[in-house]
PDB file of N, CA and C in Angstrom:
ATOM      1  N   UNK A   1     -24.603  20.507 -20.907  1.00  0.00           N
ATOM      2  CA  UNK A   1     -23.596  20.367 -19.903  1.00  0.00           C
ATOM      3  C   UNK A   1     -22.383  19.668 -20.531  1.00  0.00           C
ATOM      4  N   UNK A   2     -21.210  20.296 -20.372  1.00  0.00           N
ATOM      5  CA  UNK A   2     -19.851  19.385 -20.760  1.00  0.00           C
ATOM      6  C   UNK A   2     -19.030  19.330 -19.512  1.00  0.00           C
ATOM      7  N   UNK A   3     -18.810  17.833 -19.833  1.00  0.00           N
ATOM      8  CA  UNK A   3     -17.497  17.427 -18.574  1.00  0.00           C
ATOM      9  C   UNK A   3     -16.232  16.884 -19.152  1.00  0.00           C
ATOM     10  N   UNK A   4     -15.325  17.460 -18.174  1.00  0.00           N
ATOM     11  CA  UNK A   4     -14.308  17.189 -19.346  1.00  0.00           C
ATOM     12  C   UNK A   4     -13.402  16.921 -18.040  1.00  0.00           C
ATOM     13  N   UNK A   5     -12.371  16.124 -18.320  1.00  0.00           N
ATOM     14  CA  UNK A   5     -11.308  15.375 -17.722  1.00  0.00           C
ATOM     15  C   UNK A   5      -9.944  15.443 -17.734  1.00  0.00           C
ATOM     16  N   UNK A   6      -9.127  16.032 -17.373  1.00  0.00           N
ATOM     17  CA  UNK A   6      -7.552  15.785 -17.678  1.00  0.00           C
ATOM     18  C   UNK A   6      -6.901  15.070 -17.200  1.00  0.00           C
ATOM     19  N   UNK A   7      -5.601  14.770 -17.610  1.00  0.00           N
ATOM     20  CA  UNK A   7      -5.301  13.270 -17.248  1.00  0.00           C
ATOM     21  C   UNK A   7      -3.809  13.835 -17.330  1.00  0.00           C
ATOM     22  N   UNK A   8      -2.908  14.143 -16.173  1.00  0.00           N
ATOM     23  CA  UNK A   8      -1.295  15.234 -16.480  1.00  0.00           C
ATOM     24  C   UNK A   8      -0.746  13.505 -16.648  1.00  0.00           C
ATOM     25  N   UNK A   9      -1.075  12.599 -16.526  1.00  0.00           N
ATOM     26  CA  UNK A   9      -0.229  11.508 -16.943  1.00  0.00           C
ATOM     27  C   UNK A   9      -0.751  10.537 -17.687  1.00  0.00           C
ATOM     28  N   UNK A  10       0.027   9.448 -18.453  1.00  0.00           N
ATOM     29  CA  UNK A  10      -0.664   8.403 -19.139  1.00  0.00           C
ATOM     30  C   UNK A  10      -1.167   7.534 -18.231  1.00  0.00           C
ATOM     31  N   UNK A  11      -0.649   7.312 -17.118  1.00  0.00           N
ATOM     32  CA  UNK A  11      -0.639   5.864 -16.174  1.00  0.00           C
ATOM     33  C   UNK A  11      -1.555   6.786 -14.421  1.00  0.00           C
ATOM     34  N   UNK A  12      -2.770   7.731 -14.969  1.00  0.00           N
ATOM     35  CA  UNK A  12      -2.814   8.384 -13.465  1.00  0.00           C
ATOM     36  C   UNK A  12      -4.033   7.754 -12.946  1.00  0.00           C
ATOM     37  N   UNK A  13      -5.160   6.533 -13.392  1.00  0.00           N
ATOM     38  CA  UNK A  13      -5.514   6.006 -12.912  1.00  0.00           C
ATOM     39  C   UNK A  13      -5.151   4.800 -12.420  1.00  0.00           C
ATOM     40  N   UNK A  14      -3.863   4.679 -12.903  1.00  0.00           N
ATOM     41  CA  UNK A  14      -3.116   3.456 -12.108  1.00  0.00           C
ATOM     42  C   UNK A  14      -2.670   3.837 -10.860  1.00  0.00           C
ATOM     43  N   UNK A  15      -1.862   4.870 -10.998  1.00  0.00           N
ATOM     44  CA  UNK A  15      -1.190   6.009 -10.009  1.00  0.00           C
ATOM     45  C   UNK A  15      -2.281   5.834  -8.625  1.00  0.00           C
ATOM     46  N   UNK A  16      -3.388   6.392  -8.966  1.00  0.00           N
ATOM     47  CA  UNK A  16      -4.109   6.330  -8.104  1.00  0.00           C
ATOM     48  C   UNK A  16      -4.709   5.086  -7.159  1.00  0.00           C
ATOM     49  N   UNK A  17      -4.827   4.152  -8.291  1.00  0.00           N
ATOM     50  CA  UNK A  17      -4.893   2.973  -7.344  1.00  0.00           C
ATOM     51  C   UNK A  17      -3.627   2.470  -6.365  1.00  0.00           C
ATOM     52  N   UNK A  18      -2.409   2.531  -7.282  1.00  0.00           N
ATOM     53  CA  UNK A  18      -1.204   2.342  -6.482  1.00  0.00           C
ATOM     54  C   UNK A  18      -1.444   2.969  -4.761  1.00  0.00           C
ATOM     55  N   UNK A  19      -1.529   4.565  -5.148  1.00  0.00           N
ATOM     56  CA  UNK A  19      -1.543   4.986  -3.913  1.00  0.00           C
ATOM     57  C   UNK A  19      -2.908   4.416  -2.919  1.00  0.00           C
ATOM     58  N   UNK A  20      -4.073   3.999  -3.288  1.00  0.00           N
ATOM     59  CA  UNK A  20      -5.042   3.754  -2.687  1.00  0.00           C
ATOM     60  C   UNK A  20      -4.478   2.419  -1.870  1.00  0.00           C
ATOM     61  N   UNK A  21      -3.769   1.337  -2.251  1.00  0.00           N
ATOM     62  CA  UNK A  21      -3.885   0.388  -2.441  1.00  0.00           C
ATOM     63  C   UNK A  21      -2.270   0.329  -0.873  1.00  0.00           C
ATOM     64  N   UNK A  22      -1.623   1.686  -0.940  1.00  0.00           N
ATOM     65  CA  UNK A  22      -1.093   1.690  -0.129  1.00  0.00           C
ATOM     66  C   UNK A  22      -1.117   2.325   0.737  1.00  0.00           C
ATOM     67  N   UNK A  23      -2.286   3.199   0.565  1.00  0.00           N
ATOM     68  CA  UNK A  23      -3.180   3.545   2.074  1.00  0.00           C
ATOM     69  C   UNK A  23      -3.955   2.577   2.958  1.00  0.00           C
ATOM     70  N   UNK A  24      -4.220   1.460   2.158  1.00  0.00           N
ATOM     71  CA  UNK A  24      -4.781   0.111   2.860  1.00  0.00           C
ATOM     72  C   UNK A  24      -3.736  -0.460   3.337  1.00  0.00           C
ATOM     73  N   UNK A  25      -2.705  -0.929   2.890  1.00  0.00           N
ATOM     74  CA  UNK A  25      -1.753  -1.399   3.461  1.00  0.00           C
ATOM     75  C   UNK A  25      -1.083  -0.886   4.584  1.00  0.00           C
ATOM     76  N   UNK A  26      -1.053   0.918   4.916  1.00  0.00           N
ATOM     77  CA  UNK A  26      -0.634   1.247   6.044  1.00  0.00           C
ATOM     78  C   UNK A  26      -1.559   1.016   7.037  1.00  0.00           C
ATOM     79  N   UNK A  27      -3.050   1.014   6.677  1.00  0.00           N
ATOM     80  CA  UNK A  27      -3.811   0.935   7.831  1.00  0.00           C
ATOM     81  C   UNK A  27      -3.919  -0.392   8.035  1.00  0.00           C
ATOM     82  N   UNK A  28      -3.850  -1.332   7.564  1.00  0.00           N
ATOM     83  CA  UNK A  28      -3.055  -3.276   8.038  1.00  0.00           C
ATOM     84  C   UNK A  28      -2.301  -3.149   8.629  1.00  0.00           C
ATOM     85  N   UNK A  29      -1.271  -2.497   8.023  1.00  0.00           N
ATOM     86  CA  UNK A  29       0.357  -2.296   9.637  1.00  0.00           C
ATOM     87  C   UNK A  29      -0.331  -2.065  10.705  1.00  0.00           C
ATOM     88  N   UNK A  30      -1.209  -0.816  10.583  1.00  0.00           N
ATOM     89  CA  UNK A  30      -1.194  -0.396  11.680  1.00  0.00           C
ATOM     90  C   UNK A  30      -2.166  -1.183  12.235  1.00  0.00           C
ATOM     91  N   UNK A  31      -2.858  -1.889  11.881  1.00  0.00           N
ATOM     92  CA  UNK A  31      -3.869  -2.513  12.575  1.00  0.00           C
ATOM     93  C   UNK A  31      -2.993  -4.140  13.497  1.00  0.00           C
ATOM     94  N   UNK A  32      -2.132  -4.398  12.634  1.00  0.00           N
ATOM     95  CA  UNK A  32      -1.180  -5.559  13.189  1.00  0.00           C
ATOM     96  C   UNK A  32      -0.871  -4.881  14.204  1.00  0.00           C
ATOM     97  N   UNK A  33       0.394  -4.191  14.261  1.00  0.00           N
ATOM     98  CA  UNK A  33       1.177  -3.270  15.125  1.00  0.00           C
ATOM     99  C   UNK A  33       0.295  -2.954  16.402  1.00  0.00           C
ATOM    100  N   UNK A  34      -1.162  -3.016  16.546  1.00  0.00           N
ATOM    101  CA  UNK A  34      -1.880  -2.683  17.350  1.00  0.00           C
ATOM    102  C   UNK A  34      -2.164  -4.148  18.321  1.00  0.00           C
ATOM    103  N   UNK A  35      -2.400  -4.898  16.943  1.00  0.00           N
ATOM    104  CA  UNK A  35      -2.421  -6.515  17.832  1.00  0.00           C
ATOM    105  C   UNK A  35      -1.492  -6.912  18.654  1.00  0.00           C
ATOM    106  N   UNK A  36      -0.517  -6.703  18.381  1.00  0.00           N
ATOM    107  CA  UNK A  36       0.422  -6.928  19.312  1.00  0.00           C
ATOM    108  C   UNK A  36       0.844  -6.672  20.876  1.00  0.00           C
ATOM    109  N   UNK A  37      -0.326  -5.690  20.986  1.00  0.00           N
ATOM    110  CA  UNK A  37      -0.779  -5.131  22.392  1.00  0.00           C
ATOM    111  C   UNK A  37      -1.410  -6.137  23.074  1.00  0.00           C
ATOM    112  N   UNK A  38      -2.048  -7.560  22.408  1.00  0.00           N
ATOM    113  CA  UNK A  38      -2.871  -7.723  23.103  1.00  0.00           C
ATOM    114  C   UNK A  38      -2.858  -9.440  22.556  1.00  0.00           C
ATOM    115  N   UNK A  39      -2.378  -9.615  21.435  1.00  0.00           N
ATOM    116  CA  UNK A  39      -2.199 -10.846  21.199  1.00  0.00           C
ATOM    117  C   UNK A  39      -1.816 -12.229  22.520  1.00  0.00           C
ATOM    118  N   UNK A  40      -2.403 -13.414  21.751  1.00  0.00           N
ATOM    119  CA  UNK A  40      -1.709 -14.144  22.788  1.00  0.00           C
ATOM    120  C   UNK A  40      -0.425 -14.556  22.645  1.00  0.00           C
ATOM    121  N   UNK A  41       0.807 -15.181  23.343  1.00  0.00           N
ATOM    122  CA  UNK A  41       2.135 -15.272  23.316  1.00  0.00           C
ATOM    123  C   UNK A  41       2.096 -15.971  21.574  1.00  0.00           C
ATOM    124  N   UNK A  42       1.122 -17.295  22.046  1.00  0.00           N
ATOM    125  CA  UNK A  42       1.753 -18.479  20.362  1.00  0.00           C
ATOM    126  C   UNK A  42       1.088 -17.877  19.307  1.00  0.00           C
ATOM    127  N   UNK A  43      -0.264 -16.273  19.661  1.00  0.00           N
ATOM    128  CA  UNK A  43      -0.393 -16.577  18.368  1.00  0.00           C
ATOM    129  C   UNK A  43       0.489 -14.969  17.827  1.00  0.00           C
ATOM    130  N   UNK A  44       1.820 -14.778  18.313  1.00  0.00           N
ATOM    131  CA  UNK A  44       2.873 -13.372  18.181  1.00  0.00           C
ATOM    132  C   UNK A  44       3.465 -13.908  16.812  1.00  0.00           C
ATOM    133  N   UNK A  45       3.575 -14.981  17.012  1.00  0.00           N
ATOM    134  CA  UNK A  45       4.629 -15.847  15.379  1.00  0.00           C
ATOM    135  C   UNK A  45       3.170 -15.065  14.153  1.00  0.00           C
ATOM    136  N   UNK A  46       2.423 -15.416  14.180  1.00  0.00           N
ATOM    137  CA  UNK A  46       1.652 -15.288  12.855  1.00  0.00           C
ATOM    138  C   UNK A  46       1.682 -13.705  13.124  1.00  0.00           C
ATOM    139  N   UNK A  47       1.082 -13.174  13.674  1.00  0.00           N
ATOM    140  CA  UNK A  47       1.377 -11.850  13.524  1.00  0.00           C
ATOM    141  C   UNK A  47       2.642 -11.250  12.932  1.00  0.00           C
ATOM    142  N   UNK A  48       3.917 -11.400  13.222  1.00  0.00           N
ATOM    143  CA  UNK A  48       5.332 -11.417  13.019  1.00  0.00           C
ATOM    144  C   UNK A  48       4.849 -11.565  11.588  1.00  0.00           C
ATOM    145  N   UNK A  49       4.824 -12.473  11.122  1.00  0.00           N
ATOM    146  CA  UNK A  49       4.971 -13.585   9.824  1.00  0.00           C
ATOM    147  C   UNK A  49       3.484 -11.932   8.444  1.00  0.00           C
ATOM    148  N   UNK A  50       2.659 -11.984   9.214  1.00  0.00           N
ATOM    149  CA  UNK A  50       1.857 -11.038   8.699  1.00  0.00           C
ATOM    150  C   UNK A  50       2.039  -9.383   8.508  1.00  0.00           C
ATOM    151  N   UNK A  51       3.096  -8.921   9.793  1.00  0.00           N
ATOM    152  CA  UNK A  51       3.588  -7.887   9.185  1.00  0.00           C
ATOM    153  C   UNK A  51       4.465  -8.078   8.428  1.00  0.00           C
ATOM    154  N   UNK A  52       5.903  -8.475   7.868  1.00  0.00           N
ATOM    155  CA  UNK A  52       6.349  -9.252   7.122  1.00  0.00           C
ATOM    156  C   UNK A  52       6.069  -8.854   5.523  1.00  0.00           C
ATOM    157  N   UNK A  53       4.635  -9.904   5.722  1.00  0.00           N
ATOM    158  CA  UNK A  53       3.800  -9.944   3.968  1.00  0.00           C
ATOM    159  C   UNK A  53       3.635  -8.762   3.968  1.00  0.00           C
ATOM    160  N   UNK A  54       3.270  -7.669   4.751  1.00  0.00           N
ATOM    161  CA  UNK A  54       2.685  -6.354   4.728  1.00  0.00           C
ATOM    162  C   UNK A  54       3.473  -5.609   4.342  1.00  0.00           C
ATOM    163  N   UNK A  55       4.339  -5.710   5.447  1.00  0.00           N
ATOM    164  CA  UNK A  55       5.312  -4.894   5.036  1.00  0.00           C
ATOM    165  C   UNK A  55       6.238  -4.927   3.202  1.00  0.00           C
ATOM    166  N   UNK A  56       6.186  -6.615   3.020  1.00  0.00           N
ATOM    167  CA  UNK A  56       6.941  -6.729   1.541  1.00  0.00           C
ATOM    168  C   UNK A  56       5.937  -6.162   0.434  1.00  0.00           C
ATOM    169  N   UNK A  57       4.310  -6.045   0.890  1.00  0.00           N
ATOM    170  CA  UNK A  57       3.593  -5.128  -0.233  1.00  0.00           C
ATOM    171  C   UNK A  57       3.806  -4.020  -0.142  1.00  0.00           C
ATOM    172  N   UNK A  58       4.058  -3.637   0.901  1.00  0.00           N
ATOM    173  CA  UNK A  58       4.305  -2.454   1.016  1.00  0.00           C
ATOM    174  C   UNK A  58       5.306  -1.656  -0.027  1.00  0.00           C
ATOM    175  N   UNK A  59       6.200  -2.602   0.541  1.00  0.00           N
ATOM    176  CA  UNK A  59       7.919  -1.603  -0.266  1.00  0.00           C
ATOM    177  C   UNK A  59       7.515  -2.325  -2.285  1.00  0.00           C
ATOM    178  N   UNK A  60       6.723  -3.366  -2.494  1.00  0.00           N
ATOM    179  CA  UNK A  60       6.657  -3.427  -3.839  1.00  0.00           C
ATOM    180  C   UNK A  60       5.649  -2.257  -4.385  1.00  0.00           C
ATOM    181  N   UNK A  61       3.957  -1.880  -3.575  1.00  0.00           N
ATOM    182  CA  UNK A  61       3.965  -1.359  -3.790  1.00  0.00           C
ATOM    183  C   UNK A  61       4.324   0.514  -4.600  1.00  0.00           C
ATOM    184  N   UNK A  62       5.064   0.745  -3.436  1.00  0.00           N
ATOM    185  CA  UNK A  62       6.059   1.621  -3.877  1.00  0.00           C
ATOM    186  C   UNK A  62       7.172   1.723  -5.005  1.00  0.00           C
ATOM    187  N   UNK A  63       7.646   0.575  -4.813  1.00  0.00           N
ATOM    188  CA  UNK A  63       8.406   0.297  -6.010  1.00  0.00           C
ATOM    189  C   UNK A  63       7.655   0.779  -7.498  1.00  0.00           C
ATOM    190  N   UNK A  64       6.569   0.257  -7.364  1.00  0.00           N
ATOM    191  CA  UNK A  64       5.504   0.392  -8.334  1.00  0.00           C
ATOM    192  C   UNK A  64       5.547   1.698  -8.827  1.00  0.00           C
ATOM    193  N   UNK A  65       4.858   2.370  -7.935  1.00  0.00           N
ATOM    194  CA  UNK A  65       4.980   3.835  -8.093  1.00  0.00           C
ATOM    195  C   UNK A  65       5.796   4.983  -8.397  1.00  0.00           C
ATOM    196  N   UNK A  66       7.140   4.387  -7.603  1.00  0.00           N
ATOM    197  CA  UNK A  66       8.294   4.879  -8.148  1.00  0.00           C
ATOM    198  C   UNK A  66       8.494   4.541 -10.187  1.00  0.00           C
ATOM    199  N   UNK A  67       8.563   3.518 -10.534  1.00  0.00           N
ATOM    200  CA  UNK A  67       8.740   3.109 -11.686  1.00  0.00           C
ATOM    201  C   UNK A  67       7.401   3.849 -12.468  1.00  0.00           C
ATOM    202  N   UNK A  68       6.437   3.931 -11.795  1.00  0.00           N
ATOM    203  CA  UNK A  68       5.102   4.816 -13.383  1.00  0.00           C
ATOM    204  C   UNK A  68       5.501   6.669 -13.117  1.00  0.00           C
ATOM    205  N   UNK A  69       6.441   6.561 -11.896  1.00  0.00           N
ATOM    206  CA  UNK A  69       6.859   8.457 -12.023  1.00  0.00           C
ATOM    207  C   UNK A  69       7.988   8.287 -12.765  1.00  0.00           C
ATOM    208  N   UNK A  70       9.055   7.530 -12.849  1.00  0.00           N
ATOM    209  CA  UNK A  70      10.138   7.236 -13.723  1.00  0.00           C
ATOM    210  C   UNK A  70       9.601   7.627 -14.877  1.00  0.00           C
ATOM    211  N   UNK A  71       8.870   6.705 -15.542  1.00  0.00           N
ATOM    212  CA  UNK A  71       8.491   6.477 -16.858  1.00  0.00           C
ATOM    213  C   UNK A  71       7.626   7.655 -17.599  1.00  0.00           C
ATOM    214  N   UNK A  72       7.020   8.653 -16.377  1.00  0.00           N
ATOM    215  CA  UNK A  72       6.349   9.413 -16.720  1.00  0.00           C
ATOM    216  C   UNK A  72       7.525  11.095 -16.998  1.00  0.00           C
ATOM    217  N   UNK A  73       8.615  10.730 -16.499  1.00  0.00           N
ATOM    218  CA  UNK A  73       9.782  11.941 -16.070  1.00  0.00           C
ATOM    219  C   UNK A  73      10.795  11.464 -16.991  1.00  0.00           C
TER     220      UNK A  73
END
């Protein structure tokens, strides 16, 4: 039996985590974004404060990704 692997980039198991890593992060938004339905009034600040962090992994994430397709183009 032979298995064999291709790899169209240098950086595509990074790639992949990148994107994994910001499929978790959308489903955190969305899981915040949901709290907010139901949260209590004082505890709306931490929520606020938590989409926020989410959201700033978010856009670095990406950033990320953008820069290993750069480098790869």
């Amino acid at each position: 039996m032979i298995v064999c692997a291709v790899a169209f980039h240098d950086n595509t198991f990074a790639v992949f985590e990148l994107r994994e890593q910001l499929q978790m992060l959308y489903i955190n938004m969305w899981e915040l974004l949901h709290q907010l339905e139901y949260v209590e009034p004082h505890q709306r600040v931490i929520v606020y404060e938590e989409i926020e962090h989410i959201k700033q992994q978010i856009m670095d994430t990406i950033n990320q990704l953008v820069e290993h397709d750069q480098a790869q183009h």
